[in-house]
PDB file of N, CA and C in Angstrom:
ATOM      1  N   UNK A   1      94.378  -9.606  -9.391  1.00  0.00           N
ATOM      2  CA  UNK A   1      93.436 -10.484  -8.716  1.00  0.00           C
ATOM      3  C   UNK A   1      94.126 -11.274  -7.606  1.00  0.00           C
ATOM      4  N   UNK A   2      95.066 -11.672  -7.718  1.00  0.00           N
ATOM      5  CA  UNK A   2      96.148 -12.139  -6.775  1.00  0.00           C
ATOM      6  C   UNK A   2      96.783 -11.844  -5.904  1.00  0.00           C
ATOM      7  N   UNK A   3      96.390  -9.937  -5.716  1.00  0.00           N
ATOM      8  CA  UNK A   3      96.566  -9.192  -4.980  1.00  0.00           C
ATOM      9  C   UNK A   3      95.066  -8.962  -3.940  1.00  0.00           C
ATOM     10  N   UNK A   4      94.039  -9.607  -4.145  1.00  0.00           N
ATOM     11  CA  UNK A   4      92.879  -9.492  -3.268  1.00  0.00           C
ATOM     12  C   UNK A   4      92.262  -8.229  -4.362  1.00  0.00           C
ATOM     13  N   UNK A   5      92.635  -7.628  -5.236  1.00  0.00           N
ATOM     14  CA  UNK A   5      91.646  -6.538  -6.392  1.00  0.00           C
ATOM     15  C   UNK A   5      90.370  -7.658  -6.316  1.00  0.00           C
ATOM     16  N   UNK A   6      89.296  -7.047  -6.580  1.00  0.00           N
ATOM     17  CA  UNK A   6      88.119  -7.635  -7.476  1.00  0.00           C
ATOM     18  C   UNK A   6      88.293  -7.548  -8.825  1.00  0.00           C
ATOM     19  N   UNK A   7      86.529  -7.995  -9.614  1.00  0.00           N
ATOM     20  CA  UNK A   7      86.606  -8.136 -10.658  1.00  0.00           C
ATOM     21  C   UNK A   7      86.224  -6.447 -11.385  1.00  0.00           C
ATOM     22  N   UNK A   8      85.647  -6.224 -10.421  1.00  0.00           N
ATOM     23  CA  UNK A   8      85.357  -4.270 -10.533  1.00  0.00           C
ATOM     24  C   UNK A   8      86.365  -3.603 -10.634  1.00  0.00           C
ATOM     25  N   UNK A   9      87.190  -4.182  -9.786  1.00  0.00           N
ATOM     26  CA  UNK A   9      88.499  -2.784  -9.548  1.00  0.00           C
ATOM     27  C   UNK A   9      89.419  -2.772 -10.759  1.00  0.00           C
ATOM     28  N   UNK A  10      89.488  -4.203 -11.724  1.00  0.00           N
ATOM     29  CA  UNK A  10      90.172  -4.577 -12.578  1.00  0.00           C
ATOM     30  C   UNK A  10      89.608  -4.221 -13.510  1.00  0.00           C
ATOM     31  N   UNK A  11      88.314  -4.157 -14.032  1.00  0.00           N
ATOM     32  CA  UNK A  11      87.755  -3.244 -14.943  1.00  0.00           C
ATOM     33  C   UNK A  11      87.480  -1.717 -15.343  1.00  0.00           C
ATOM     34  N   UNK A  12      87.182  -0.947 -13.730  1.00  0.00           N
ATOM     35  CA  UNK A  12      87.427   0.199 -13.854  1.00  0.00           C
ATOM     36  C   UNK A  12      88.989   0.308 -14.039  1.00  0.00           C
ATOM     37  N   UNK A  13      89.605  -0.039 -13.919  1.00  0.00           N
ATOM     38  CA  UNK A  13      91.069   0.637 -13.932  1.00  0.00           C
ATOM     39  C   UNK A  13      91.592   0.337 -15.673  1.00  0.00           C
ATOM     40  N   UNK A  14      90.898  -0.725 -16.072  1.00  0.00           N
ATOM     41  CA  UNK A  14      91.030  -0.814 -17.594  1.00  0.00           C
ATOM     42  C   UNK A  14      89.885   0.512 -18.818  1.00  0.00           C
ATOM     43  N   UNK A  15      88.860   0.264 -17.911  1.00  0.00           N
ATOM     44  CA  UNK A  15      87.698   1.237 -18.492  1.00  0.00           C
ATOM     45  C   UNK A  15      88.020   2.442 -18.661  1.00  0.00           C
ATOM     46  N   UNK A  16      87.857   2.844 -17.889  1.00  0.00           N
ATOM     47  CA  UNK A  16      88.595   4.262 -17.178  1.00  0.00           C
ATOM     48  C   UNK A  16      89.942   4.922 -17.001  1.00  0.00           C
ATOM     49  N   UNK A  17      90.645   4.010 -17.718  1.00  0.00           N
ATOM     50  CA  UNK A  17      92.396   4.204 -17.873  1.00  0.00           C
ATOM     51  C   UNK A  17      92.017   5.487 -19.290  1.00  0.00           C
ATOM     52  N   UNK A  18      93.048   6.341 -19.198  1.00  0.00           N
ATOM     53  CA  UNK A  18      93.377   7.717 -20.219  1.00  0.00           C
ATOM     54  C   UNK A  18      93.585   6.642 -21.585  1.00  0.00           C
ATOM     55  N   UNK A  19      94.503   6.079 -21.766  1.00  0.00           N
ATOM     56  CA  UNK A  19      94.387   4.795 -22.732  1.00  0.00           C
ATOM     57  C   UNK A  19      93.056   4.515 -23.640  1.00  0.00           C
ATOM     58  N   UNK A  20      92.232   3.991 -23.391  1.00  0.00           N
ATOM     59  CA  UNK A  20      90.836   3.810 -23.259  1.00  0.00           C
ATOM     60  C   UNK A  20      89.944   4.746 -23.637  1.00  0.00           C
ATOM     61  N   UNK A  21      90.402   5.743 -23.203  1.00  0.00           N
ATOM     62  CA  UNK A  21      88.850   6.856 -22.984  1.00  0.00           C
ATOM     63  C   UNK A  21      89.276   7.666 -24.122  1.00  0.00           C
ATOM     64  N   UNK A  22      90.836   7.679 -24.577  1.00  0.00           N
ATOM     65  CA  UNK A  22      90.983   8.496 -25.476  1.00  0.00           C
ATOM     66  C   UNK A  22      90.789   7.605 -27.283  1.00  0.00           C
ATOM     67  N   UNK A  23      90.594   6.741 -26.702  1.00  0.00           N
ATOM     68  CA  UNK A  23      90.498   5.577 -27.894  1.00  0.00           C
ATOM     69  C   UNK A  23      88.910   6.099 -28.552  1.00  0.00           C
ATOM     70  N   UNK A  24      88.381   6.833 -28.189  1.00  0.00           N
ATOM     71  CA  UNK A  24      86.812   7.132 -28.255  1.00  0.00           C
ATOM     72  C   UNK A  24      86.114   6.599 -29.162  1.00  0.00           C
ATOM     73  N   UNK A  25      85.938   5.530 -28.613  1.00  0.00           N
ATOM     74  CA  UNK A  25      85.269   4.053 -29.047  1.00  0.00           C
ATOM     75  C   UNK A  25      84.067   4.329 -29.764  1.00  0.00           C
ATOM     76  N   UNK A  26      83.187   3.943 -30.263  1.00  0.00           N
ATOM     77  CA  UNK A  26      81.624   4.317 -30.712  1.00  0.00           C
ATOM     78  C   UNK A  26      80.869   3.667 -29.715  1.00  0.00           C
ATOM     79  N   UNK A  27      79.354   3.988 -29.533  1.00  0.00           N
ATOM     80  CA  UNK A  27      78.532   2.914 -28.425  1.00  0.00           C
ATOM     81  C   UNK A  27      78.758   1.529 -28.966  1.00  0.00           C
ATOM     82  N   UNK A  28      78.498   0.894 -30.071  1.00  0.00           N
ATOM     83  CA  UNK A  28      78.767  -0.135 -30.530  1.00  0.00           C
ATOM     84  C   UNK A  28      79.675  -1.155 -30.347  1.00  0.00           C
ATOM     85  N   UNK A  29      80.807   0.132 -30.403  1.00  0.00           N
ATOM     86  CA  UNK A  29      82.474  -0.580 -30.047  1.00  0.00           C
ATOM     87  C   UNK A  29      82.066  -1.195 -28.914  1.00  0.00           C
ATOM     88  N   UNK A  30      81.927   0.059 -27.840  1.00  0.00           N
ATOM     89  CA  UNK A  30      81.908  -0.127 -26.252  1.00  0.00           C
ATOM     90  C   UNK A  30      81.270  -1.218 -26.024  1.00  0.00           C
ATOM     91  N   UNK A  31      79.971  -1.819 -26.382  1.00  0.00           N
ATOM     92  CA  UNK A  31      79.027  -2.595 -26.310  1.00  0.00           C
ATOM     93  C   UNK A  31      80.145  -4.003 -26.623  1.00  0.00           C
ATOM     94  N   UNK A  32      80.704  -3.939 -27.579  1.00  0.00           N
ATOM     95  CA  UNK A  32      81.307  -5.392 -28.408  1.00  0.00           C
ATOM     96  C   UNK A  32      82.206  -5.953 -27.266  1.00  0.00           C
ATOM     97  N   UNK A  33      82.876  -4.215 -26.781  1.00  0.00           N
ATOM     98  CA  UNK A  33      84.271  -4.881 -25.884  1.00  0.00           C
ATOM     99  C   UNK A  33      83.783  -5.456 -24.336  1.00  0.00           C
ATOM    100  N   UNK A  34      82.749  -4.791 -23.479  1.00  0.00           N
ATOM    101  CA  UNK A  34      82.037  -5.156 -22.757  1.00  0.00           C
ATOM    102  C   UNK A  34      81.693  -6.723 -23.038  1.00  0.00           C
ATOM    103  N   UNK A  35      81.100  -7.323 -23.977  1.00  0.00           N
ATOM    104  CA  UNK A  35      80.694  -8.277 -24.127  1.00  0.00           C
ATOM    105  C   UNK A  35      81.514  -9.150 -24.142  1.00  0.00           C
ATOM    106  N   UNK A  36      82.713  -8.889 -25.174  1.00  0.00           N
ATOM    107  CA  UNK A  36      84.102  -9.402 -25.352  1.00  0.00           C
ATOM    108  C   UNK A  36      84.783  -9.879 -23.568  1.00  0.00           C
ATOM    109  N   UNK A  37      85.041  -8.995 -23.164  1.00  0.00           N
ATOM    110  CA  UNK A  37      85.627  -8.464 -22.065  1.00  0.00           C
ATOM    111  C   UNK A  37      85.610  -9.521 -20.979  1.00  0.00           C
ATOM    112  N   UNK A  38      83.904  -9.035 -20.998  1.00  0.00           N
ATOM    113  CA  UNK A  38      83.178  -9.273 -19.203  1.00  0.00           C
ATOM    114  C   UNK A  38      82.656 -10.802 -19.236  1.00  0.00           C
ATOM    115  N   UNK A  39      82.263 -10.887 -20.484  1.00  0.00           N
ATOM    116  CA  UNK A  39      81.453 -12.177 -20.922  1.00  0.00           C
ATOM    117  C   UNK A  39      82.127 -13.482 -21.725  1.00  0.00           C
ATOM    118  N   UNK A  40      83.334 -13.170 -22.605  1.00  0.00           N
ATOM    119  CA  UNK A  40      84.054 -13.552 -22.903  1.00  0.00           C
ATOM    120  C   UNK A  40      83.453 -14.186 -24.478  1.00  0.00           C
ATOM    121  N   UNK A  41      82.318 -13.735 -24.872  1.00  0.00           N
ATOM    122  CA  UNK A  41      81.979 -14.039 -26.411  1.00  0.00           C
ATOM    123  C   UNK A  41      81.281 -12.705 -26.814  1.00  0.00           C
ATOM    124  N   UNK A  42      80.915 -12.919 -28.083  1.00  0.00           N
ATOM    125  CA  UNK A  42      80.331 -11.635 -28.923  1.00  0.00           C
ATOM    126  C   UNK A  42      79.193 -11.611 -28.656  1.00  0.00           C
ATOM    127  N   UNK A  43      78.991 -10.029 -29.044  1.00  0.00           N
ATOM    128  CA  UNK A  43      77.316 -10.008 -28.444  1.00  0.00           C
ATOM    129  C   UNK A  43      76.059 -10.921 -29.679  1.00  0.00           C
ATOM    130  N   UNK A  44      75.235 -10.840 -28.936  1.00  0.00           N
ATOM    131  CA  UNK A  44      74.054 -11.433 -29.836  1.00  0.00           C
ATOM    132  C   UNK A  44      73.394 -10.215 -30.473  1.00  0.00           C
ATOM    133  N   UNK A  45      72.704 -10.387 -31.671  1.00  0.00           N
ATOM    134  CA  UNK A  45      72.256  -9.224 -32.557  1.00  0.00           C
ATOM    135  C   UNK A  45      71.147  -8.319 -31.415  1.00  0.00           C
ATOM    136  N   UNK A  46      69.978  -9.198 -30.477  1.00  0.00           N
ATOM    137  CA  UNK A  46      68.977  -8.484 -29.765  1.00  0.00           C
ATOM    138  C   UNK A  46      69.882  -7.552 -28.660  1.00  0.00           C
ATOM    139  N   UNK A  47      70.731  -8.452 -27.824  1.00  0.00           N
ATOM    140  CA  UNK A  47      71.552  -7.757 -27.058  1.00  0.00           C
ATOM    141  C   UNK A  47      72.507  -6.724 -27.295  1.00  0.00           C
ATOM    142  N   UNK A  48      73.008  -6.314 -28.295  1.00  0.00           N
ATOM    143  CA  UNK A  48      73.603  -5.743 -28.281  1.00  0.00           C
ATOM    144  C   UNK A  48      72.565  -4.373 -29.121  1.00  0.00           C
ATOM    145  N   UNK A  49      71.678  -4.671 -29.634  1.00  0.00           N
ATOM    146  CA  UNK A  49      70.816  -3.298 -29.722  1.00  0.00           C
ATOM    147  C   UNK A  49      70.490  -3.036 -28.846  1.00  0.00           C
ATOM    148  N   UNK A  50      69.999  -3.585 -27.592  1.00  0.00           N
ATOM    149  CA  UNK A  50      69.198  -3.355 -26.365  1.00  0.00           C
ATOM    150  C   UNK A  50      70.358  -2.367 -25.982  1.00  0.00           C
ATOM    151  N   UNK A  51      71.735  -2.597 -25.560  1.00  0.00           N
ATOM    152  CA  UNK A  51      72.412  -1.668 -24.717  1.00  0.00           C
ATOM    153  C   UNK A  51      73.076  -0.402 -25.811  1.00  0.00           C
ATOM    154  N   UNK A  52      73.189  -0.830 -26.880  1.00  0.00           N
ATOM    155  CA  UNK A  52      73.169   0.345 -27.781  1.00  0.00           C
ATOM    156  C   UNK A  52      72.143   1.292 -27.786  1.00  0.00           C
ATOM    157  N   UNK A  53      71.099   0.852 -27.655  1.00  0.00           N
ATOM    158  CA  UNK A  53      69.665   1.787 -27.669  1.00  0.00           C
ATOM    159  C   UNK A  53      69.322   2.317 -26.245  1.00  0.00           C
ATOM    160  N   UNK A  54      70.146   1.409 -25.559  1.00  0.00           N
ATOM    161  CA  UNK A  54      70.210   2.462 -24.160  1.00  0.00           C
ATOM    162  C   UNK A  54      70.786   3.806 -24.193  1.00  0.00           C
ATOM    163  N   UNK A  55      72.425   3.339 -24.332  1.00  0.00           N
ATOM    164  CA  UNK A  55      73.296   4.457 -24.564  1.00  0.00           C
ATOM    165  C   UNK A  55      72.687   5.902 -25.823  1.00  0.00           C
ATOM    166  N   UNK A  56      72.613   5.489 -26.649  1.00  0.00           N
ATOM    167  CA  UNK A  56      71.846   6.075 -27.502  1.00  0.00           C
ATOM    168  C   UNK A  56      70.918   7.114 -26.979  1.00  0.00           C
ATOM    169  N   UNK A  57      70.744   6.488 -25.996  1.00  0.00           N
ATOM    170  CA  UNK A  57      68.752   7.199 -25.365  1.00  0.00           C
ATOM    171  C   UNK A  57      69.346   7.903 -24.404  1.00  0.00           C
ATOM    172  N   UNK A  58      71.029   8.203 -24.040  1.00  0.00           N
ATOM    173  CA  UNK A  58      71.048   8.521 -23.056  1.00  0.00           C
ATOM    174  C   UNK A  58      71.915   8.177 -21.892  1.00  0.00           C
ATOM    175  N   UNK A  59      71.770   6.609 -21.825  1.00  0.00           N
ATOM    176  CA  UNK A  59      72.392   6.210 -20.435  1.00  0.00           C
ATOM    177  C   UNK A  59      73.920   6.299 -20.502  1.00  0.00           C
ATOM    178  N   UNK A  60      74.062   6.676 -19.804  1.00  0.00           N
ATOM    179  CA  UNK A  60      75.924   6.787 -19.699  1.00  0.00           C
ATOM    180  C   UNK A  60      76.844   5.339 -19.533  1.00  0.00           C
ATOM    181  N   UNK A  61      78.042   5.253 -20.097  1.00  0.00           N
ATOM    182  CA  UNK A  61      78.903   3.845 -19.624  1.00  0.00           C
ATOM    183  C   UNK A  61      78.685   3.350 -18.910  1.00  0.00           C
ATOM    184  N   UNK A  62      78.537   4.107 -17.826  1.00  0.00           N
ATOM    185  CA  UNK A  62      79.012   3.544 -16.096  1.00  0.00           C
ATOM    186  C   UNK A  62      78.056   2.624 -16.207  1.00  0.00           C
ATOM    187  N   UNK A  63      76.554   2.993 -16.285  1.00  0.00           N
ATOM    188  CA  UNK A  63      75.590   2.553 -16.054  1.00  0.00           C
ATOM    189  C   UNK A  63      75.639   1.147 -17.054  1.00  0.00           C
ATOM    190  N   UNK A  64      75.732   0.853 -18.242  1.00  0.00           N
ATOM    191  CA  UNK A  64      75.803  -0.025 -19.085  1.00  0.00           C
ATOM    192  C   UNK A  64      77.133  -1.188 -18.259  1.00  0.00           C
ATOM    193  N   UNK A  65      77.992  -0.427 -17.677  1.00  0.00           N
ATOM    194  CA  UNK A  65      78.998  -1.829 -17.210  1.00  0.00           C
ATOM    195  C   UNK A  65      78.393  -2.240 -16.173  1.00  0.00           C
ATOM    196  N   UNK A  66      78.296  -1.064 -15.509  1.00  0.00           N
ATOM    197  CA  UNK A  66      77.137  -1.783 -14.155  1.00  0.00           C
ATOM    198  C   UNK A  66      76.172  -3.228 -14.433  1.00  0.00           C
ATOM    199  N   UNK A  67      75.840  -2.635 -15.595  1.00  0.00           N
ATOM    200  CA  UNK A  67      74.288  -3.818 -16.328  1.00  0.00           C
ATOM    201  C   UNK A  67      75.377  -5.048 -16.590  1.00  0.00           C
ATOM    202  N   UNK A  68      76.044  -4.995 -16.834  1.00  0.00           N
ATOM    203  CA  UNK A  68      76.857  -6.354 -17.153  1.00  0.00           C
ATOM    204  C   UNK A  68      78.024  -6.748 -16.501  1.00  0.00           C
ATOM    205  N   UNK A  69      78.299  -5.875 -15.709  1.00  0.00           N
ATOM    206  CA  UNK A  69      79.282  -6.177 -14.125  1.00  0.00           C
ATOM    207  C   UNK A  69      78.308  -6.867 -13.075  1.00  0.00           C
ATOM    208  N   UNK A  70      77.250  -6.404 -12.907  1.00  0.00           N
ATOM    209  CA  UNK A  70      76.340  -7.236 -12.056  1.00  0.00           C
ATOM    210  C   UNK A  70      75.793  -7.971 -12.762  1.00  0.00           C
ATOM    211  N   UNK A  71      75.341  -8.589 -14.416  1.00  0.00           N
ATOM    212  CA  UNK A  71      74.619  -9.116 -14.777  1.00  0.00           C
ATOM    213  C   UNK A  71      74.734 -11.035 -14.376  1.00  0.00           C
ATOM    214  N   UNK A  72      73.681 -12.157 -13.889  1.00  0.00           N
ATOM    215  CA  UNK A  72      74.033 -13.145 -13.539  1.00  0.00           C
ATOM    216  C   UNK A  72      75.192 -13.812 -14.482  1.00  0.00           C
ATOM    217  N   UNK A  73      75.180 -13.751 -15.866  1.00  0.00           N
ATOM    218  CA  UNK A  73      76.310 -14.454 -16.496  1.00  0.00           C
ATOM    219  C   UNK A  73      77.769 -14.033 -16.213  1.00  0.00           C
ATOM    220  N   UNK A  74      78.110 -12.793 -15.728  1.00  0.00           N
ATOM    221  CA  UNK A  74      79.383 -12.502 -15.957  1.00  0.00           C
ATOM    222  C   UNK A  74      79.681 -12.834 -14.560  1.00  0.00           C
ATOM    223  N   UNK A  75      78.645 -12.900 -13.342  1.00  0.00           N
ATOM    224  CA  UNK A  75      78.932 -12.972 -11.672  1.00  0.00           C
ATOM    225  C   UNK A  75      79.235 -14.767 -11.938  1.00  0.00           C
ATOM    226  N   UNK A  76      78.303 -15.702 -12.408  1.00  0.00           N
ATOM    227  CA  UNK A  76      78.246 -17.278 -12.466  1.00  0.00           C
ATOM    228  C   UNK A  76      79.891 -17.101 -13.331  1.00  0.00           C
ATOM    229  N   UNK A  77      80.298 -16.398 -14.506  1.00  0.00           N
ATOM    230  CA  UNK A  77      81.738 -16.425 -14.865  1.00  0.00           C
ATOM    231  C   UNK A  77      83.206 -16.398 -13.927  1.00  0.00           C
ATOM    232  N   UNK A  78      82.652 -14.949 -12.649  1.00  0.00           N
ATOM    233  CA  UNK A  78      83.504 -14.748 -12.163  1.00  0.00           C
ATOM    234  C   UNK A  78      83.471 -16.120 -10.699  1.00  0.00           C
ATOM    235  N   UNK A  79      82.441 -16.538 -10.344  1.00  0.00           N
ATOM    236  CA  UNK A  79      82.265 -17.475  -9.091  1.00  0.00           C
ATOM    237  C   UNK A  79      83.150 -19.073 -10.012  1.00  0.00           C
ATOM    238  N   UNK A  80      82.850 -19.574 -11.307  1.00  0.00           N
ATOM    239  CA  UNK A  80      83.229 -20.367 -11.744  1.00  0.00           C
ATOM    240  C   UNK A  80      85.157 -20.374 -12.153  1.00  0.00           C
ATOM    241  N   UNK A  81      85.886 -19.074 -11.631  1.00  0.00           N
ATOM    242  CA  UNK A  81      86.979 -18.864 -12.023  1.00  0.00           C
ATOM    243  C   UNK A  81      87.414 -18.352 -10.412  1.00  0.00           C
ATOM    244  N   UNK A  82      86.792 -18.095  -8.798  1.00  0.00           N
ATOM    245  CA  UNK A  82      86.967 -18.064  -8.066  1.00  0.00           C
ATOM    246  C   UNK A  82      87.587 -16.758  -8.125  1.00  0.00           C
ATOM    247  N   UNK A  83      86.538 -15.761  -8.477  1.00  0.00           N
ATOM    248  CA  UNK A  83      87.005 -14.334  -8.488  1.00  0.00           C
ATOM    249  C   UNK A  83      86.076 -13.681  -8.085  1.00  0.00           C
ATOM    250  N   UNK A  84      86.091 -12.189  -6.962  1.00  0.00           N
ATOM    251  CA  UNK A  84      85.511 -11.762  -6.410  1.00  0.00           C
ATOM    252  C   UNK A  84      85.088 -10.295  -6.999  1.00  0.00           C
ATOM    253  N   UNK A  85      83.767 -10.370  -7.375  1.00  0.00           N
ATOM    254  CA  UNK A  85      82.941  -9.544  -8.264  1.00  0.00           C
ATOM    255  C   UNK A  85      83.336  -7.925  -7.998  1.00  0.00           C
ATOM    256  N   UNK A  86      83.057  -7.980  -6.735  1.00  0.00           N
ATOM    257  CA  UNK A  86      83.318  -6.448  -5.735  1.00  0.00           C
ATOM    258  C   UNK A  86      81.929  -5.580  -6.150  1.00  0.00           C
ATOM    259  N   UNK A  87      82.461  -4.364  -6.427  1.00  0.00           N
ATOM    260  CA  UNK A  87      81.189  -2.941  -6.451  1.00  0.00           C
ATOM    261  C   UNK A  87      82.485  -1.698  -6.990  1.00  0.00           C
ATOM    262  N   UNK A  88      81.443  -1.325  -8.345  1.00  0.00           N
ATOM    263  CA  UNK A  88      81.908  -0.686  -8.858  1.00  0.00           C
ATOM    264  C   UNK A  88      82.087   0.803  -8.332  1.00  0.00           C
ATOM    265  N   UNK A  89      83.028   1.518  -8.449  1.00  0.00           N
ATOM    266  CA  UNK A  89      82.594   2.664  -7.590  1.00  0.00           C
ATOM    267  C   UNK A  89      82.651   4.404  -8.740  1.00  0.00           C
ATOM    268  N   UNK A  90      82.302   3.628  -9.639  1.00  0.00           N
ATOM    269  CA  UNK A  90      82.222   5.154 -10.790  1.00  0.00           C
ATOM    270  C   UNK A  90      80.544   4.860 -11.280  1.00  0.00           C
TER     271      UNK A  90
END
């Protein structure tokens, strides 16, 4: 971050690291660490079915970090810590 990275570039490169992907998390997991992660507390019981029942139905990662890389709490997180959100590019 100190290098001018965003808050995107620092996540895909954690997300998307061989590390990570081979860890083959469950949707659940993925959901917890996202929340963990991006948001910095645990998910709530409604929320975290909502993006489980996404994935579930279908929607791929990308799309689920997207939902909470752009979501207002984690952008008001990153503006309150003077960090620049960026655009995810996976």
């Amino acid at each position: 971050l100190q290098n001018g990275l965003t808050a995107c570039d620092i996540l895909e490169g954690f997300l998307y690291s061989e590390e990570f992907e081979i860890s083959n998390f469950t949707n659940e997991q993925y959901v917890d660490i996202l929340y963990r992660t991006l948001l910095g507390r645990n998910a709530d019981a409604a929320g975290k079915a909502d993006w489980v029942g996404r994935l579930n139905a279908g929607q791929s990662r990308s799309q689920i970090l997207a939902g909470f890389a752009y979501s207002i709490e984690f952008n008001d997180l990153c503006r309150e810590y003077g960090i620049k959100v960026g655009t995810l590019t996976r």
